[in-house]
N, C-alpha and C. Protein backbone atom coordinates (compact mmCIF):
# COMPACT_ATOMS: atom_id res chain seq x y z
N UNK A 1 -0.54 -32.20 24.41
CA UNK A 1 -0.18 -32.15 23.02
C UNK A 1 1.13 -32.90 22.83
N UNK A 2 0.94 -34.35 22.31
CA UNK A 2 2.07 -34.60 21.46
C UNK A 2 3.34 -34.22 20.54
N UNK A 3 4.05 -33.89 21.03
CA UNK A 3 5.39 -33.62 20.17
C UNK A 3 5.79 -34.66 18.67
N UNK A 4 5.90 -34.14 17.85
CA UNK A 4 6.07 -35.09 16.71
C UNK A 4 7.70 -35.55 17.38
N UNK A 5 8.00 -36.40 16.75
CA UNK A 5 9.00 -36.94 16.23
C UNK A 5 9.96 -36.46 15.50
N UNK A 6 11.30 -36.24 16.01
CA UNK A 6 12.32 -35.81 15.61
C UNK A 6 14.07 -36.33 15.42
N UNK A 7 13.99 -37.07 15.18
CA UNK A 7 15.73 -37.43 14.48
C UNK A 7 16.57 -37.34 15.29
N UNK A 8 16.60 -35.87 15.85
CA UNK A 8 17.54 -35.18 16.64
C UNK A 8 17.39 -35.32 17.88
N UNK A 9 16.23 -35.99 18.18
CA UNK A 9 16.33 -36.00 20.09
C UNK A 9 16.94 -37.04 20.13
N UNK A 10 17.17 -37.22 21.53
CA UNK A 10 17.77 -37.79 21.93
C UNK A 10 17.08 -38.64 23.15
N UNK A 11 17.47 -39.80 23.91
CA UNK A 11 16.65 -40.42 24.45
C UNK A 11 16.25 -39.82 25.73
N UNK A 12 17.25 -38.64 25.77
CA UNK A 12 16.97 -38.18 27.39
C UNK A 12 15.96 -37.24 27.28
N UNK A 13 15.56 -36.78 26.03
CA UNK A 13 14.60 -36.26 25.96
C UNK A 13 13.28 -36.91 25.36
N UNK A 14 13.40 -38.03 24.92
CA UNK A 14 11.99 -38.64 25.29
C UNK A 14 11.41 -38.76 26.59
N UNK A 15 12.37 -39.26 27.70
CA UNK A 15 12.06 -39.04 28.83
C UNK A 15 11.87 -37.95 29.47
N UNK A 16 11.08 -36.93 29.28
CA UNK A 16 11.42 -35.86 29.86
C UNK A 16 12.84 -34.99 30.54
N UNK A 17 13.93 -35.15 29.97
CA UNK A 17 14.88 -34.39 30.22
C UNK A 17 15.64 -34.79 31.35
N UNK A 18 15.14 -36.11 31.46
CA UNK A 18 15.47 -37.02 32.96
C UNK A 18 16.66 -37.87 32.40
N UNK A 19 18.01 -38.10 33.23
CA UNK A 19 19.77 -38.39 32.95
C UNK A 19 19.21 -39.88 32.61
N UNK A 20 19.34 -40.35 31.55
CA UNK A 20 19.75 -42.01 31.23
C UNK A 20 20.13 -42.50 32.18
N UNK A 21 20.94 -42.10 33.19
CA UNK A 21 21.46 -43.11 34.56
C UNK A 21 20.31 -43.13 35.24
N UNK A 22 19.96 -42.30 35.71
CA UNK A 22 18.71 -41.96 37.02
C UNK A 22 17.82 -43.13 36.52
N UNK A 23 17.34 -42.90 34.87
CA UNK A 23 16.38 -44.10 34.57
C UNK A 23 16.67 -45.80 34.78
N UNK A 24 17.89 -46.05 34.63
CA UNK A 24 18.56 -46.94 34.42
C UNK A 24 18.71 -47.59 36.31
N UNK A 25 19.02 -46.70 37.10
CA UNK A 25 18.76 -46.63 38.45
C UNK A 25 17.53 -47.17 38.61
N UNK A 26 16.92 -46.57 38.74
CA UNK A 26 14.99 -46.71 38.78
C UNK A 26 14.90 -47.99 38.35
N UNK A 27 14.78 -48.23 36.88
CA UNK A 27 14.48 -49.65 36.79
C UNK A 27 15.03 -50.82 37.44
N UNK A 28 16.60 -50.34 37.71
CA UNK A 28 17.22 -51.56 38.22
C UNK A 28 16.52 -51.81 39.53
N UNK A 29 16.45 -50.88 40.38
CA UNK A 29 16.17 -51.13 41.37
C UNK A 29 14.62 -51.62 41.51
N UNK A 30 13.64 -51.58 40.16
CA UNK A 30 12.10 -51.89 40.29
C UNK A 30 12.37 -53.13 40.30
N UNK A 31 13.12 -53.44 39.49
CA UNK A 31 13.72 -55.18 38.94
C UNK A 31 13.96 -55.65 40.02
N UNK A 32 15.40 -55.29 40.88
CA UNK A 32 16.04 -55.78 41.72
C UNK A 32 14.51 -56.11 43.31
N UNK A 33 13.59 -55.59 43.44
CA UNK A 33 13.24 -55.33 44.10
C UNK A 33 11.38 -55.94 43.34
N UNK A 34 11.56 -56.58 42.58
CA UNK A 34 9.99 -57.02 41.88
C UNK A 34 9.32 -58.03 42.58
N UNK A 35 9.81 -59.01 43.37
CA UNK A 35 8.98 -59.84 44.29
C UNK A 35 8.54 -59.02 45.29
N UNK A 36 9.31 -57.70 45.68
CA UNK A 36 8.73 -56.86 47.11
C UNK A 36 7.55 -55.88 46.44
N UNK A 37 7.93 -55.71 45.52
CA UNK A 37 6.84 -54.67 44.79
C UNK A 37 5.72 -55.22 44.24
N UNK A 38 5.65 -56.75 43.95
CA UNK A 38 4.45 -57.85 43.48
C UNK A 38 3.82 -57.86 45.11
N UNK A 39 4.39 -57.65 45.99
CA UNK A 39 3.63 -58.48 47.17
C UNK A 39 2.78 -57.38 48.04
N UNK A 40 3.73 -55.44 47.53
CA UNK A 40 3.21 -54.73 48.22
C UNK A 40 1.84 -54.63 47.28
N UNK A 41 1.66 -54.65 45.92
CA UNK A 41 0.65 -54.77 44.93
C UNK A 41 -0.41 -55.64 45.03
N UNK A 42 -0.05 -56.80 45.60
CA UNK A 42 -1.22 -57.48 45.66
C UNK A 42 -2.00 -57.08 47.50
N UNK A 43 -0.87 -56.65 48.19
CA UNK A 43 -1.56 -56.17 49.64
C UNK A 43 -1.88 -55.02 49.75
N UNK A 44 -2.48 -54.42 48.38
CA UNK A 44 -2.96 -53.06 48.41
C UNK A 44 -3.94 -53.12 47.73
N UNK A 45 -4.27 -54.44 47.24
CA UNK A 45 -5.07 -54.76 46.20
C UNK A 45 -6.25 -55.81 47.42
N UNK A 46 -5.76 -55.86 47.53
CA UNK A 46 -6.55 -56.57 48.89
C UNK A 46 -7.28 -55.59 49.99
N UNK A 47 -6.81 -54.46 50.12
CA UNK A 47 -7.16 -53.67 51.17
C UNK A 47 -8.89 -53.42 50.84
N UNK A 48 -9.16 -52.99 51.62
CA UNK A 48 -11.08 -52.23 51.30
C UNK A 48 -10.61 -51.12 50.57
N UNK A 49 -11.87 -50.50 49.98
CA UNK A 49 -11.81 -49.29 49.20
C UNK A 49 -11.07 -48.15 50.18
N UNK A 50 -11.60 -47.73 51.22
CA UNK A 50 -11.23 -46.79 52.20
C UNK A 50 -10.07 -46.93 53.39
N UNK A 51 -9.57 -47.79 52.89
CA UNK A 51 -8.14 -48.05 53.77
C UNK A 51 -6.87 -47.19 53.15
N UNK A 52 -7.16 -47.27 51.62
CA UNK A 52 -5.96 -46.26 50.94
C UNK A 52 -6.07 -44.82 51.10
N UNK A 53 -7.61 -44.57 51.46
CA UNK A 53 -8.09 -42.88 51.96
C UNK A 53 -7.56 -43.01 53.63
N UNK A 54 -7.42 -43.64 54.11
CA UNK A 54 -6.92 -44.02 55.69
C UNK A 54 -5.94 -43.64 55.30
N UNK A 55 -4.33 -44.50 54.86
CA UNK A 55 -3.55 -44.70 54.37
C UNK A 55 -2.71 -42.62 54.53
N UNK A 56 -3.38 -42.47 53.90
CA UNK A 56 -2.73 -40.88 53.12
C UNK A 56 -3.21 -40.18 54.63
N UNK A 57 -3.84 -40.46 55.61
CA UNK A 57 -4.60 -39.60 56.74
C UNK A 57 -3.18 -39.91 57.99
N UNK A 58 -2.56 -40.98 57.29
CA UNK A 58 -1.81 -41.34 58.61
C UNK A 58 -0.63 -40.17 58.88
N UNK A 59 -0.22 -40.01 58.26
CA UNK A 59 0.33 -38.48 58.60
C UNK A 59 0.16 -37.50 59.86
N UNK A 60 -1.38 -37.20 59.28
CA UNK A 60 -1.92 -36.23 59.99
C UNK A 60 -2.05 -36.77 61.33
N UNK A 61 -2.73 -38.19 61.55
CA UNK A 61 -3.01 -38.71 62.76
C UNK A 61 -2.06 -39.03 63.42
N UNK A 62 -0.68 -39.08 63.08
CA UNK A 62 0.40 -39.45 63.66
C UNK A 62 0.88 -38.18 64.46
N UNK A 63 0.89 -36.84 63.69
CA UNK A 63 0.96 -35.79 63.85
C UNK A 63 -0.13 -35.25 65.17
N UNK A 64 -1.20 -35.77 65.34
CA UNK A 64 -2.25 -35.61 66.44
C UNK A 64 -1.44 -36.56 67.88
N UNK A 65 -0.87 -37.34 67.18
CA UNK A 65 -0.99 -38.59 68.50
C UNK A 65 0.21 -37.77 69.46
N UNK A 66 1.35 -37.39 68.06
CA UNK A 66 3.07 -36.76 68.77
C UNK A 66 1.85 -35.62 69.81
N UNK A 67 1.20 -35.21 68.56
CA UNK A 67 1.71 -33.52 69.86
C UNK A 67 0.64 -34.24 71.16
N UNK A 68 -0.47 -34.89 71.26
CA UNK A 68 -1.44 -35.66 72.34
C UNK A 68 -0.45 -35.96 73.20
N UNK A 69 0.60 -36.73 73.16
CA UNK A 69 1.20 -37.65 74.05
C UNK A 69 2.72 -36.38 74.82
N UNK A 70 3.03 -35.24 73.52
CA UNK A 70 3.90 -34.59 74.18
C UNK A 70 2.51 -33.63 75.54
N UNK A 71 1.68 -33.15 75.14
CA UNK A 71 0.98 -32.25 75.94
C UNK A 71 0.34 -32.88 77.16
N UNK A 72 0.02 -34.67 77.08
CA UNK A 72 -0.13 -35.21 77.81
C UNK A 72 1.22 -35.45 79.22
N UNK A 73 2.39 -35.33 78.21
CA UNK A 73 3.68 -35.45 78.99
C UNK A 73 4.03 -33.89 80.08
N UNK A 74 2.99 -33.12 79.08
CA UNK A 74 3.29 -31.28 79.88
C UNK A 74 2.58 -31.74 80.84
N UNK A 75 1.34 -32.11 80.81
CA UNK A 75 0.33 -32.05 82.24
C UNK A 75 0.83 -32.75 82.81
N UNK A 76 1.47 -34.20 82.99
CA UNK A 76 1.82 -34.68 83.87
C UNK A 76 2.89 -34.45 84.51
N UNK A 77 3.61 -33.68 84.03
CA UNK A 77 5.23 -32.95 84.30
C UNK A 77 4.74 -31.92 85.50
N UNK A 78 3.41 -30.96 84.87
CA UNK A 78 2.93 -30.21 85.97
C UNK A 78 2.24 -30.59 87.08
N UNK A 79 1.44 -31.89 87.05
CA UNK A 79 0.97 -32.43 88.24
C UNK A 79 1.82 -32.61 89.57
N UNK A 80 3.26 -33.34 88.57
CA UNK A 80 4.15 -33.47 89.37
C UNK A 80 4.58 -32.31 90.53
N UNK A 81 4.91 -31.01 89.68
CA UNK A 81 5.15 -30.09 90.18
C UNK A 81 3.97 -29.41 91.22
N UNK A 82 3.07 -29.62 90.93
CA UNK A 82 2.24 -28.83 92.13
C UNK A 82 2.06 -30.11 93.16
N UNK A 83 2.43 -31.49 93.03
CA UNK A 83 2.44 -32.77 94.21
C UNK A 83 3.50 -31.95 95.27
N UNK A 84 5.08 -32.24 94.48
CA UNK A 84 5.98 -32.31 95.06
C UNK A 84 7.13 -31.29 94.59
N UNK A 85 6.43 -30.11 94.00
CA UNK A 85 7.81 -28.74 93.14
C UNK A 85 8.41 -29.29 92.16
N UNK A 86 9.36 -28.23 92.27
CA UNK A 86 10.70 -28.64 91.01
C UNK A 86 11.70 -29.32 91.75
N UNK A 87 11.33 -29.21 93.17
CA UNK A 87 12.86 -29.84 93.11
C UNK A 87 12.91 -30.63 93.95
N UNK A 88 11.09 -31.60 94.02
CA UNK A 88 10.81 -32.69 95.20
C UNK A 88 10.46 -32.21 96.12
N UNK A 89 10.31 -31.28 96.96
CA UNK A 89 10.54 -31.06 98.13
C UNK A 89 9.10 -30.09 98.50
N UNK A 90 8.43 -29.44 97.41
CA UNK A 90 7.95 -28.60 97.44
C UNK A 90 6.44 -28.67 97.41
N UNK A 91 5.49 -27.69 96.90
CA UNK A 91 3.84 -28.44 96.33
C UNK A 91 2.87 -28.76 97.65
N UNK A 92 2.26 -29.90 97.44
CA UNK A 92 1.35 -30.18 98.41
C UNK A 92 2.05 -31.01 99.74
N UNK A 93 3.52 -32.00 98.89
CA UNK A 93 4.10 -32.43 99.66
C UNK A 93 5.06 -31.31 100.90
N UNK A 94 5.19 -30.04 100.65
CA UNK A 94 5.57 -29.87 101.25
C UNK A 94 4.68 -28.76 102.45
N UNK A 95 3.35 -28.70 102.33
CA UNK A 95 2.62 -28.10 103.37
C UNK A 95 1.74 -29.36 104.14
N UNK A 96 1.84 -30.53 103.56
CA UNK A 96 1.71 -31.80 104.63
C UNK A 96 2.65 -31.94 105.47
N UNK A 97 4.12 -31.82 105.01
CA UNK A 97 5.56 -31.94 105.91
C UNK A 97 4.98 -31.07 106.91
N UNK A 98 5.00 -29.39 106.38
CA UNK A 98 4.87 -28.34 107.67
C UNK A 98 3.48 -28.84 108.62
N UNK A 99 2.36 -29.40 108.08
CA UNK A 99 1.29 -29.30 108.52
C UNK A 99 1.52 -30.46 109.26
N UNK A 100 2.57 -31.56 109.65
CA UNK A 100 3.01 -32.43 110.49
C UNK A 100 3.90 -32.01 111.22
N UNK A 101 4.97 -31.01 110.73
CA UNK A 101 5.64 -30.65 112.03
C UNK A 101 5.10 -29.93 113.00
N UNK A 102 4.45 -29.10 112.63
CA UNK A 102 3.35 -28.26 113.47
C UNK A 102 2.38 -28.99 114.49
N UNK A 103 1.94 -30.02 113.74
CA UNK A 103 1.14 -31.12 115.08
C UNK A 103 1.61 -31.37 116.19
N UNK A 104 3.09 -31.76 115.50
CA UNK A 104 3.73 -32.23 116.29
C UNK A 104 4.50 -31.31 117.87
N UNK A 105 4.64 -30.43 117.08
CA UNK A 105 5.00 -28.98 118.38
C UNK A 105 3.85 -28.76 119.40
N UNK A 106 2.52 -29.10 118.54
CA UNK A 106 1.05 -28.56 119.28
C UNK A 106 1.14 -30.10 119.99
N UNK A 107 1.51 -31.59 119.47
CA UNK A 107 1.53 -32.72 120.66
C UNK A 107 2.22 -32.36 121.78
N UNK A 108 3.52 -31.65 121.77
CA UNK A 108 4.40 -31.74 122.22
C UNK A 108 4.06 -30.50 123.42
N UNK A 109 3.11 -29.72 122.98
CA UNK A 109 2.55 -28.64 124.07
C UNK A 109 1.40 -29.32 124.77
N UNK A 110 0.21 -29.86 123.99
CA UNK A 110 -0.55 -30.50 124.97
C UNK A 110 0.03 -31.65 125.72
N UNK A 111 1.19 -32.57 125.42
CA UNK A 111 1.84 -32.97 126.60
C UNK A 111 1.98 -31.98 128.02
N UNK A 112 2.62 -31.17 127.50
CA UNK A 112 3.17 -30.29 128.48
C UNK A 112 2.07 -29.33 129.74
N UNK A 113 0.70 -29.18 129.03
CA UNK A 113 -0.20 -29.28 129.50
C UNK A 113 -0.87 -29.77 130.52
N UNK A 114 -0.91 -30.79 129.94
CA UNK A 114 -1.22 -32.25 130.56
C UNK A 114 -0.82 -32.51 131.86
N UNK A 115 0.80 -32.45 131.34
CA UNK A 115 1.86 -32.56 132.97
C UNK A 115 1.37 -31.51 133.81
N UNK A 116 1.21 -30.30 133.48
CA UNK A 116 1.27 -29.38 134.51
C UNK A 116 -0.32 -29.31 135.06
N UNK A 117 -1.46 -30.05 134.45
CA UNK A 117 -2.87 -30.09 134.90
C UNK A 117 -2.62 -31.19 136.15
N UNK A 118 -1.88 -32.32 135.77
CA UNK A 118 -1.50 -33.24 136.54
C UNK A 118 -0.84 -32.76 138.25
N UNK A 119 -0.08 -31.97 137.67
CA UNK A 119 0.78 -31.92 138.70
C UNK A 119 0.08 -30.47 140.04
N UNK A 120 -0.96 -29.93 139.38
CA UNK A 120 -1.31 -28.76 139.90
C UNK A 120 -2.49 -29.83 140.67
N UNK A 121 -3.34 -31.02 139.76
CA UNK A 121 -4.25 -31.67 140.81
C UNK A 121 -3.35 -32.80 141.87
N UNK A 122 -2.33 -32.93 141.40
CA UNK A 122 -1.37 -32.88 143.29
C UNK A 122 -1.60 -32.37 143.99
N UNK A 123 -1.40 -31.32 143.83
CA UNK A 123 -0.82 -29.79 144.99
C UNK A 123 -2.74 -29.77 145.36
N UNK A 124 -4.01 -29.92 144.78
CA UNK A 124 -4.73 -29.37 145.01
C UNK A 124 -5.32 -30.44 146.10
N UNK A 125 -4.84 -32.33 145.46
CA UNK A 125 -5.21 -33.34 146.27
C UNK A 125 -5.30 -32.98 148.15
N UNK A 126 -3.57 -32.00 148.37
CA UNK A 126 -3.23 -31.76 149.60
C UNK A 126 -4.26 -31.09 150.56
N UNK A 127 -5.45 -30.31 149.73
CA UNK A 127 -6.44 -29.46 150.54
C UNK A 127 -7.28 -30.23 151.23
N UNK A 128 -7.46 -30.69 152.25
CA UNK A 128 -8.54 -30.99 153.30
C UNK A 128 -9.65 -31.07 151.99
N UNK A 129 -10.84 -31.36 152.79
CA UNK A 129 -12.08 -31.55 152.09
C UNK A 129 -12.55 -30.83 151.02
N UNK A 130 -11.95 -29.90 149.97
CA UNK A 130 -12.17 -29.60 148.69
C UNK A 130 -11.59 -29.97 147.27
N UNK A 131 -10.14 -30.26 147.88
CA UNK A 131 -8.90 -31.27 147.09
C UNK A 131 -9.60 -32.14 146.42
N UNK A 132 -9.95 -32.95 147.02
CA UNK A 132 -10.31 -34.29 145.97
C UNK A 132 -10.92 -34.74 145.21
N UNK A 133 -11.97 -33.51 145.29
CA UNK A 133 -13.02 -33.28 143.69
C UNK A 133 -12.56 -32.61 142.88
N UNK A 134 -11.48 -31.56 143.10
CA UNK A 134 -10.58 -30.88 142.28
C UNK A 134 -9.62 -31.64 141.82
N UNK A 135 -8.85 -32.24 142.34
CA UNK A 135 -7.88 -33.17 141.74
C UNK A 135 -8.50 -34.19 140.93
N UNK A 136 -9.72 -34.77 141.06
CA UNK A 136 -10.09 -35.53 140.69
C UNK A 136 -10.62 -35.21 139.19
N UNK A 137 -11.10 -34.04 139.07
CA UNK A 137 -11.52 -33.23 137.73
C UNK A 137 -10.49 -32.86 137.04
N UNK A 138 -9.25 -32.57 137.70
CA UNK A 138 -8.04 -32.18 136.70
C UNK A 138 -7.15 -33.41 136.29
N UNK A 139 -7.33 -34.35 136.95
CA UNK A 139 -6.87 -35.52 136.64
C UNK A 139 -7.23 -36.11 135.71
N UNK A 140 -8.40 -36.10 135.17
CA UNK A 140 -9.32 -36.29 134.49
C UNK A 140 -9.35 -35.60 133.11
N UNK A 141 -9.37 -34.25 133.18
CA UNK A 141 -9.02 -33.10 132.31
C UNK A 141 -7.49 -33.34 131.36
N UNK A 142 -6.56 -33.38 132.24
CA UNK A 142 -5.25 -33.99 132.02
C UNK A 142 -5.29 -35.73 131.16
N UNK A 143 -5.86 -36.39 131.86
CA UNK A 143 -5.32 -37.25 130.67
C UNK A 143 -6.68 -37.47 129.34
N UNK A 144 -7.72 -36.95 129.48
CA UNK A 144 -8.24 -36.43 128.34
C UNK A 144 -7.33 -35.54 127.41
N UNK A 145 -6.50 -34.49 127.53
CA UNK A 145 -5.74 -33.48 126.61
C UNK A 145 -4.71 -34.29 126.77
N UNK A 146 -4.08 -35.93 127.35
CA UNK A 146 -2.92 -36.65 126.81
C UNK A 146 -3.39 -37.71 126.21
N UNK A 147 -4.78 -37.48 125.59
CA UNK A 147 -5.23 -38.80 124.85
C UNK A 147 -5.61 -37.93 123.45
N UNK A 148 -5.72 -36.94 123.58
CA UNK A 148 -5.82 -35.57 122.04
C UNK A 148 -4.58 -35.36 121.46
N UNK A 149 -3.17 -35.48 122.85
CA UNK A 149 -2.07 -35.16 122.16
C UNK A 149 -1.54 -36.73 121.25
N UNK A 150 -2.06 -37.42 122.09
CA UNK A 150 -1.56 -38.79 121.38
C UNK A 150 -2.10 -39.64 120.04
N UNK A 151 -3.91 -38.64 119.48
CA UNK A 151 -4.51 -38.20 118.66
C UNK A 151 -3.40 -37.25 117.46
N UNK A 152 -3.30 -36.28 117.92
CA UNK A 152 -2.69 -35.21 117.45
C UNK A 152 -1.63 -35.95 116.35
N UNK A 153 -0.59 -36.67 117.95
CA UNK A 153 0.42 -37.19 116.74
C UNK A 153 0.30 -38.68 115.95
N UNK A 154 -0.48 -39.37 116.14
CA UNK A 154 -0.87 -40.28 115.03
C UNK A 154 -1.18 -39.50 113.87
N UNK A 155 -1.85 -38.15 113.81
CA UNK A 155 -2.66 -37.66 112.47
C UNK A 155 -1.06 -36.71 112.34
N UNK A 156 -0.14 -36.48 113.16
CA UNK A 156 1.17 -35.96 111.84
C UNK A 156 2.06 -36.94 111.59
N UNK A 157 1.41 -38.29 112.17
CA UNK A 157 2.47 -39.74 111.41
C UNK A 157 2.21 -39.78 109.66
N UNK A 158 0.66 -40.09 110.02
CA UNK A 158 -0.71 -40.14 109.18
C UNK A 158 -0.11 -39.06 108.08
N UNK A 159 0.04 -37.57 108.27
CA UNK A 159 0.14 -36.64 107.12
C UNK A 159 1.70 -36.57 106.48
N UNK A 160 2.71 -36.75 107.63
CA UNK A 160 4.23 -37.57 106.93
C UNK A 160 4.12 -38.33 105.95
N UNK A 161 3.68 -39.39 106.30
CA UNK A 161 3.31 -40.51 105.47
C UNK A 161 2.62 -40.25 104.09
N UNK A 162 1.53 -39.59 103.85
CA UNK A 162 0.93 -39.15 103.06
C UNK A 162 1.86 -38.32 102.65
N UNK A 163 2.62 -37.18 102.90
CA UNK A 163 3.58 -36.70 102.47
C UNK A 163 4.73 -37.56 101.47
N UNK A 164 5.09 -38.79 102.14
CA UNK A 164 5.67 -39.63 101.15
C UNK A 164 5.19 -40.29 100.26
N UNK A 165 4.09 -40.68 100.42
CA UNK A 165 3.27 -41.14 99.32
C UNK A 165 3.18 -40.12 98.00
N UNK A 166 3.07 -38.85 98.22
CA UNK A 166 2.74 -37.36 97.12
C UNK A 166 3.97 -37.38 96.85
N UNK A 167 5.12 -37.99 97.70
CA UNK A 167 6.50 -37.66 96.79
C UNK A 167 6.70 -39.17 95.81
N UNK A 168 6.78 -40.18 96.19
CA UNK A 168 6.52 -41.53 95.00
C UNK A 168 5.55 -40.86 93.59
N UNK A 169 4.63 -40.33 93.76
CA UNK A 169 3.39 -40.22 93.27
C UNK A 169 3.82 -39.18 91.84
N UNK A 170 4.55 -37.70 92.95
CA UNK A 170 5.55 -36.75 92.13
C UNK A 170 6.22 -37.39 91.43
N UNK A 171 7.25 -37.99 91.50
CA UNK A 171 8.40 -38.81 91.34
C UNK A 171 8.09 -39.60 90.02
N UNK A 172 6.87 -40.64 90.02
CA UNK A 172 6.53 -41.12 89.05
C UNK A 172 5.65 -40.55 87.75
N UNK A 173 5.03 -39.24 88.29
CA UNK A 173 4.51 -38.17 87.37
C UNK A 173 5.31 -37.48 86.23
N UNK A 174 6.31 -37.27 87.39
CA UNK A 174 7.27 -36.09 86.81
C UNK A 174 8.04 -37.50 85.30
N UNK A 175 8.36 -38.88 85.96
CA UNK A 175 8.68 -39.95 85.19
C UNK A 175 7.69 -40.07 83.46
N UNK A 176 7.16 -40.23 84.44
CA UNK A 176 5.69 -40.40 82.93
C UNK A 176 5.30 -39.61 81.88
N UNK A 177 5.79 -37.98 82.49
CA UNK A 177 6.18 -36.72 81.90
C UNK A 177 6.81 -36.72 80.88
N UNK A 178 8.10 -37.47 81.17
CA UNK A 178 9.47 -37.00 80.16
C UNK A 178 8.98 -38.20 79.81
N UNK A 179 8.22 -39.43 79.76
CA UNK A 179 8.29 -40.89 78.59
C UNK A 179 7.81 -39.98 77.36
N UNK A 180 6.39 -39.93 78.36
CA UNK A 180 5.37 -39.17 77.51
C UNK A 180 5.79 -38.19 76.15
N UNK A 181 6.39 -37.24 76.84
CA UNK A 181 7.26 -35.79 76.24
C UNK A 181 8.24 -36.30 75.02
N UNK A 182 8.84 -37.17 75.40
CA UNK A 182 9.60 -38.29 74.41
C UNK A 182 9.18 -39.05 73.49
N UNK A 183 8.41 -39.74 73.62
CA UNK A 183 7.25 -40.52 73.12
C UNK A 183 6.50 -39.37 71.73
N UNK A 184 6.25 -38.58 71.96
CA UNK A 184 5.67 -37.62 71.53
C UNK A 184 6.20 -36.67 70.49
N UNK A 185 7.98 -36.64 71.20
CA UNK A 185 8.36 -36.51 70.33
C UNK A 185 8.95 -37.06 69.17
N UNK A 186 9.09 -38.26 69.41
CA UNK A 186 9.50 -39.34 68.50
C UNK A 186 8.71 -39.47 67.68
N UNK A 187 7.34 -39.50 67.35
CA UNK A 187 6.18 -39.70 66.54
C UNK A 187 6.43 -38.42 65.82
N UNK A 188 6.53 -37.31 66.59
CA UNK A 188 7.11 -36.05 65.64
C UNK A 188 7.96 -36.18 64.58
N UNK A 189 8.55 -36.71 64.76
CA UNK A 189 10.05 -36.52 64.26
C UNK A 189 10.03 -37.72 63.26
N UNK A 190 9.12 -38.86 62.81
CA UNK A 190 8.59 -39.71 61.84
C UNK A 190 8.29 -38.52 60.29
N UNK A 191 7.46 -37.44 60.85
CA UNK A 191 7.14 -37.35 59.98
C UNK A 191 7.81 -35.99 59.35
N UNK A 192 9.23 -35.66 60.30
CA UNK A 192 9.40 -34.18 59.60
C UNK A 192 10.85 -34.78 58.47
């Protein structure tokens, strides 16, 4: 409903009750700013019908991508942590460490083994005519269990190694984590 016409208003109330400056603002700046506003007009005028229904969605999808890329940044933060812990050292990397030092104690016994199978088919070589099929079987026996120990410790070089590899691996997880986490939140923070 139209308001008649009255004498007594005033211009700020033709405008809806809006300050003569504010208007005066506004225009200047439509003016000051009319080649950028001709060019966003004609590149909106150009778009397909359903790009301006896109347009108003970007919000929301921006809002999908932050929290995607922060939760993507959680899982990989936690991968990290079950590779190599919180504090590197820990995780899978660190029951490969134990599961190599341990080889290595068990090389270090079937050496010891070894020597003393060796050294007992000495003592047995010395017997007249039964010695030397005995020595000959423990001799035998012996450096079979120094060719397992020397097995043994290639596979806790082998799981060290692999151990360092799960810590690079951590290392760059836990990295990709906080981009991610960042990343994620930055897209957040567009739209609050």
């Amino acid at each position: 409903m139209r308001r008649p016409y009255d004498p007594g208003m005033g211009i700020e109330d033709l405008l809806g009750g809006r300050d003569l400056g504010d208007v005066k603002k506004a225009v200047g700046f439509v003016m000051e700013n009319s080649d950028d506003f001709e060019k966003l007009l004609i590149l909106v005028r150009g778009l397909p019908d359903d790009a301006v229904g896109f347009i108003g969605k970007l919000p929301e999808l921006l809002k999908t991508i932050g929290s995607g890329l922060a939760d993507a940044g959680e899982q990989a933060a936690k991968a990290a942590g079950a590779l190599v812990g919180d504090d590197g050292e820990g995780g899978a990397r660190k029951a490969l460490a134990g599961s190599a030092t341990t080889m290595h104690a068990a090389k270090d016994r079937l050496k010891e083994a070894s020597g003393m199978l060796s050294g007992l088919a000495g003592e047995l070589d010395k017997i007249p005519g039964i010695g030397d099929a005995a020595a000959k079987k423990l001799n035998d026996g012996s450096g079979q269990i120094g060719e397992v120990a020397t097995e043994v410790e290639s596979l806790a070089g082998n799981l060290q190694d692999l151990s360092g590899i799960l810590a690079g691996v951590g290392d760059a997880l836990k990295g990709l984590g906080t981009k991610l986490s960042e990343s994620g939140g930055s897209v957040k923070t567009l739209l609050d």
